[in-house]
Protein backbone atom coordinates (compact mmCIF):
# COMPACT_ATOMS: atom_id res chain seq x y z
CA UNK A 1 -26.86 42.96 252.28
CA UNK A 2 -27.68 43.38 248.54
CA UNK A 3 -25.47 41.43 245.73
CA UNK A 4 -24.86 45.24 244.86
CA UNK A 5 -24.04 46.25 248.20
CA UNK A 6 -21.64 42.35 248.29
CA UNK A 7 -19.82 43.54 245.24
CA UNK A 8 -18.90 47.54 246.28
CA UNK A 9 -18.12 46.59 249.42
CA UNK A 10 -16.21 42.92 249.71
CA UNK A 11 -15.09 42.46 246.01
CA UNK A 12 -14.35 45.99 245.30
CA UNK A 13 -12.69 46.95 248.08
CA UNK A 14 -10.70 43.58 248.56
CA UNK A 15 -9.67 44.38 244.99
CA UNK A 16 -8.05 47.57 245.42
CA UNK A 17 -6.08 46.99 248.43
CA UNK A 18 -4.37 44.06 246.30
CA UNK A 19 -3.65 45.96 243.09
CA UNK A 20 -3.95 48.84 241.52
CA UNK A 21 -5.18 48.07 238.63
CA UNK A 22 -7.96 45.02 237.70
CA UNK A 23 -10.16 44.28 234.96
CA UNK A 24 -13.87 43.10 234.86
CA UNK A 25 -13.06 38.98 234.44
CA UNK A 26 -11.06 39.56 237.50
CA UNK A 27 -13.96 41.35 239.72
CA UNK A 28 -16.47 38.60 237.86
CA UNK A 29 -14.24 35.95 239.25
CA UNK A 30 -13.59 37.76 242.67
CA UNK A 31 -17.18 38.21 243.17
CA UNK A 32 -17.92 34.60 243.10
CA UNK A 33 -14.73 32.96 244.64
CA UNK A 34 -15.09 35.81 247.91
CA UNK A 35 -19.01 36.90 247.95
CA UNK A 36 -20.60 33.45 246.43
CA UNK A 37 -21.91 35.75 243.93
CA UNK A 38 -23.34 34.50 240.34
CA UNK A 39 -22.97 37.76 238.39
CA UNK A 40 -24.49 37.99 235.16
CA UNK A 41 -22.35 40.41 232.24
CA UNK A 42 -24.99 42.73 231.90
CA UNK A 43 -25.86 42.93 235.52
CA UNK A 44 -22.28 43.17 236.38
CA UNK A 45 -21.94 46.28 233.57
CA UNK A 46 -24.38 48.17 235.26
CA UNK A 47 -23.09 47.21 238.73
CA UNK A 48 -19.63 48.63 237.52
CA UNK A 49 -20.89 51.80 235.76
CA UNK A 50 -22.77 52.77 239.21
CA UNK A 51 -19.54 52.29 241.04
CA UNK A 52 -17.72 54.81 238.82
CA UNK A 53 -20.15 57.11 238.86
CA UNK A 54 -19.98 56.81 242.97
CA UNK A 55 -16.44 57.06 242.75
CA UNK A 56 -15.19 53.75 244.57
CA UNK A 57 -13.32 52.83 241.18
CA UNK A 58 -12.49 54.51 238.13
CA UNK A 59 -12.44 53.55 234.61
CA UNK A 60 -9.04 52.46 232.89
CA UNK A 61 -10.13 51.85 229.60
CA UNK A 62 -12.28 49.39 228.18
CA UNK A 63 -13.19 46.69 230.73
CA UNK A 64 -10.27 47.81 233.20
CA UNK A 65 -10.38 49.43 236.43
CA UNK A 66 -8.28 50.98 239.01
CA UNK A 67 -8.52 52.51 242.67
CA UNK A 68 -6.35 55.46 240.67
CA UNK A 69 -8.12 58.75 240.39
CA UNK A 70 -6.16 61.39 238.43
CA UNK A 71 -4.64 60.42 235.28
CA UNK A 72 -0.58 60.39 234.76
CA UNK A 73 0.82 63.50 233.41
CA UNK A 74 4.41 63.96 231.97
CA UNK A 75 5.90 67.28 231.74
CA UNK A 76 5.14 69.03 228.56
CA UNK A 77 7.70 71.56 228.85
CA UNK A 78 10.95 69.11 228.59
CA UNK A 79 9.60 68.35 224.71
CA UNK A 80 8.75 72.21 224.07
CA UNK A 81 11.48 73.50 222.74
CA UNK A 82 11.79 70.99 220.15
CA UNK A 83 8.48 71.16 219.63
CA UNK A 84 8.17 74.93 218.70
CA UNK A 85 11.53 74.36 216.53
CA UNK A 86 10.21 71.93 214.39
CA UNK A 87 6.63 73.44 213.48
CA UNK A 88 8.27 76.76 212.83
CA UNK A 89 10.24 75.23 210.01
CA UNK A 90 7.34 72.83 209.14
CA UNK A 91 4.06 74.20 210.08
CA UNK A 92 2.02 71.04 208.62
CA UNK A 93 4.34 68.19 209.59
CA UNK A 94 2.37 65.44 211.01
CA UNK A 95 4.82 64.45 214.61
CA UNK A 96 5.08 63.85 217.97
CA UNK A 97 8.07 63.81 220.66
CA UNK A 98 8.71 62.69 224.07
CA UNK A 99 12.07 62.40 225.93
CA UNK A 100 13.78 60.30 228.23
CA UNK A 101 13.61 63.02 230.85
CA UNK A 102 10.13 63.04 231.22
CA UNK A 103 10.70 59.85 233.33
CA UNK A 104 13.11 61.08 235.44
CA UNK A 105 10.71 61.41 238.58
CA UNK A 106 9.82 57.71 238.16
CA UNK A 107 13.17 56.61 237.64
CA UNK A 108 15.69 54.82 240.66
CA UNK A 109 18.79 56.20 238.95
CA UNK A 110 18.15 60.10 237.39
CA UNK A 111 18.89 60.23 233.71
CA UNK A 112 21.28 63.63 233.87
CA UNK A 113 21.45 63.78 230.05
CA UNK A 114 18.60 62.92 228.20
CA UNK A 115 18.01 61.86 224.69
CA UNK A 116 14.59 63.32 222.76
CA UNK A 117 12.39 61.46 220.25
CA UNK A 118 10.36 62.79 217.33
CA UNK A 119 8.41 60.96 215.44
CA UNK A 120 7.17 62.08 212.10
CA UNK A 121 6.58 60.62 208.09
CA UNK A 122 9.77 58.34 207.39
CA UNK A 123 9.92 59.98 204.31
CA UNK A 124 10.62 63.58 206.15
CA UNK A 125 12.76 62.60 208.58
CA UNK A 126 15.85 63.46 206.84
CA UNK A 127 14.57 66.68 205.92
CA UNK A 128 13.55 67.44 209.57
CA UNK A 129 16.58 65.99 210.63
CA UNK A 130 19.17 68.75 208.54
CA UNK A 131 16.64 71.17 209.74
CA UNK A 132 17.42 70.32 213.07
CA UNK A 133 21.00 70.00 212.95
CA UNK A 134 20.68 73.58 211.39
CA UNK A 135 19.62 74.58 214.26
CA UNK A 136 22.29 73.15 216.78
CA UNK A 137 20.77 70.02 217.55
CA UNK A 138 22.63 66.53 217.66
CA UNK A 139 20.67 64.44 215.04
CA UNK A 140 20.37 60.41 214.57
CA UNK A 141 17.92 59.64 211.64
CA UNK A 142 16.02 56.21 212.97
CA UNK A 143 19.45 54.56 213.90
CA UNK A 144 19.77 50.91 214.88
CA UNK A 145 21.67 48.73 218.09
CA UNK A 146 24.53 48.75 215.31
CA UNK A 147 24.56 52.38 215.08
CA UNK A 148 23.58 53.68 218.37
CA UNK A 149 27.04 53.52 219.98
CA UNK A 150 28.10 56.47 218.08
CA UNK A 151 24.90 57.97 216.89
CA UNK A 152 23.09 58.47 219.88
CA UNK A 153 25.26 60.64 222.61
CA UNK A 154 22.54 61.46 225.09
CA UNK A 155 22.24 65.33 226.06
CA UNK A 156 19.59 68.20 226.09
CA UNK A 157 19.97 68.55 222.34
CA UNK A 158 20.28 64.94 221.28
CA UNK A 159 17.30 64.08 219.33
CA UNK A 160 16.30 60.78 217.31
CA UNK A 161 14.12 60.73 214.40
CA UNK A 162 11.33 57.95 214.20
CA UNK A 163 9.24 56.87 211.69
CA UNK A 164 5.55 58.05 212.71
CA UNK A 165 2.94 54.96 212.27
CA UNK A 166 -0.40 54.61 211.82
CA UNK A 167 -0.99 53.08 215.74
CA UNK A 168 0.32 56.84 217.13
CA UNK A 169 -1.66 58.69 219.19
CA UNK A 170 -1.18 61.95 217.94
CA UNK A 171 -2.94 64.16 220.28
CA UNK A 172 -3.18 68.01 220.34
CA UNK A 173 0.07 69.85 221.52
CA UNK A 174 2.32 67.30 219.58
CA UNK A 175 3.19 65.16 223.14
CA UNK A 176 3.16 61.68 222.74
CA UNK A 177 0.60 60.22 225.04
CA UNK A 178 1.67 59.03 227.91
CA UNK A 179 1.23 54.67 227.94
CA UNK A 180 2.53 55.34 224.26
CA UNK A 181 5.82 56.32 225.99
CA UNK A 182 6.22 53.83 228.46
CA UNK A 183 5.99 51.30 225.39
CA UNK A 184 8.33 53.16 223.28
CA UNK A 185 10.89 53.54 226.47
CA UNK A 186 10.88 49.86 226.42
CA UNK A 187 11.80 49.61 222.87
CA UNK A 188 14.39 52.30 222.74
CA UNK A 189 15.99 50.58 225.76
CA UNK A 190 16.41 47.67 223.51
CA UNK A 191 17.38 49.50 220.22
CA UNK A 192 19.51 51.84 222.02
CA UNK A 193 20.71 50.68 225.48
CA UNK A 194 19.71 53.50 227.06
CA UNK A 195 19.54 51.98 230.65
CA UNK A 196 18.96 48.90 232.20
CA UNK A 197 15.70 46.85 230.80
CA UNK A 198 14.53 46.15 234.60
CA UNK A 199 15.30 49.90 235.53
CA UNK A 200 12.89 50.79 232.54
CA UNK A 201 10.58 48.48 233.52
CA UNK A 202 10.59 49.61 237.34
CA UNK A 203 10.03 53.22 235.79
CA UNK A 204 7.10 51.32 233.98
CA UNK A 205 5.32 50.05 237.25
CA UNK A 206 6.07 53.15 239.33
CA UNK A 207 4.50 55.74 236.57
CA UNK A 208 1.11 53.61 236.55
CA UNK A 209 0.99 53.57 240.25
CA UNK A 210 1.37 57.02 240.42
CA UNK A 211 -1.62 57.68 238.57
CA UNK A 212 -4.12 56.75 236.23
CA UNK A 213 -3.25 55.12 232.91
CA UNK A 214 -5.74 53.64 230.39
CA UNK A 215 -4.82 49.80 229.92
CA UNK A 216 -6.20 48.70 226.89
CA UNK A 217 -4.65 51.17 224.76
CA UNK A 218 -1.10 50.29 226.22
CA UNK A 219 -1.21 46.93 225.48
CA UNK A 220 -2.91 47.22 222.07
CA UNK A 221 0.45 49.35 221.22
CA UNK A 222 2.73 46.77 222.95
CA UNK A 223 1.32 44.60 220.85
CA UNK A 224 1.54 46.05 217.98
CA UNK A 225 5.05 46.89 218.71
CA UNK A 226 6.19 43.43 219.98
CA UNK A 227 6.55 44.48 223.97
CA UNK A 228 5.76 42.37 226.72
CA UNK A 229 4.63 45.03 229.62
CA UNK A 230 4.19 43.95 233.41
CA UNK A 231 0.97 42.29 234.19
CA UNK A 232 -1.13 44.97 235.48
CA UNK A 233 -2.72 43.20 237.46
CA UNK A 234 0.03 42.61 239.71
CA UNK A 235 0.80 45.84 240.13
CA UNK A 236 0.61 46.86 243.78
């Protein structure tokens, strides 16, 4: 059997039975600890690339891997509303939203009322925000955990205004992408107590088992917004 041959079949496939998700040290390390194999990087690269071409793993972002084929998508039409509201009043606003109740089918406990986020320029949100509350929507302008108790009363027209930052994804169709939301559910859990920090983070591990999610770019925006996520790794 070829080192090639060694790595699709032992390392790879011993790999994704035991998580979901692994990067390249891991599979480096694999390959020598189960298949005695001395892999060089570049070797290794090319070894990898072939195996996503052939399908037997599929690229999670830079240097990351998973046996998950499709990516994760969220339903677009929970933020739509909002979404068509706001650019009709400002047509060249620079946002994005996402809502609580795009989680719901990854969550142990439903969330019956949810609350929305948008995320624009901090110095628009108050303009966007009596815009909104113009319009019938329940408004908090980037509260804090002081002011959340009475700011924030979760329902379908409860929305809270964000400042937009430079680390946004801001993708076509104004939806947040989707590993940017399961950092920002962790930090609106905090900020605003809007469940359980272990339910979030259940509703964390279940989305990125349910499909594909591109690691490096979620915890490059954990980082940068102080979040610890799970160890992907371990993620079964």
């Amino acid at each position: 059997m070829t080192a090639k041959q060694q790595l699709f079949d032992q390392v790879l496939g011993g790999l994704k039975e035991r998580s979901a998700y692994f990067s390249r040290d891991s599979i480096q390390a694999a390959a020598e600890l189960l298949a005695g194999l001395t892999l060089k990087r570049p070797t290794l690269a090319v070894y990898l690339n072939q195996a996503v071409k052939q399908g037997l793993i599929h690229d999670a972002g830079r240097e990351w891997y998973s046996r998950l084929v499709e990516p994760v998508k969220l339903d677009l039409h929970t933020c739509a509303k909002l979404v068509r509201e706001v650019e009709k009043v400002f047509p060249l606003l620079d946002f994005i939203v996402w809502s609580t109740a795009q989680l719901n089918p990854w969550m142990h406990h439903l969330l019956g009322k949810p609350v929305h986020f948008l995320h624009a320029p901090r110095e628009a949100l108050e303009t966007v925000g009596e815009a909104l509350r113009d319009k019938g929507w329940e408004v908090a302008v980037n509260p804090g955990k002081l002011e959340a108790a009475n700011a924030v009363r979760p329902g379908e027209k409860m929305v809270v205004l964000r400042p937009l930052h430079s680390k946004h994804v801001t993708p076509s169709g104004r939806q947040m992408a989707v590993v940017q939301v399961l950092v920002e559910l962790l930090v609106e859990t905090s900020e605003l107590a809007l469940m359980d920090e272990s339910e979030a983070r259940a509703a964390l591990v279940q989305v990125a088992l349910s499909g594909l999610v591109q690691v490096p770019l979620a915890q490059r925006f954990a980082g940068f917004k102080r979040v610890v996520l799970p160890d992907f790794e371990k993620i079964k």
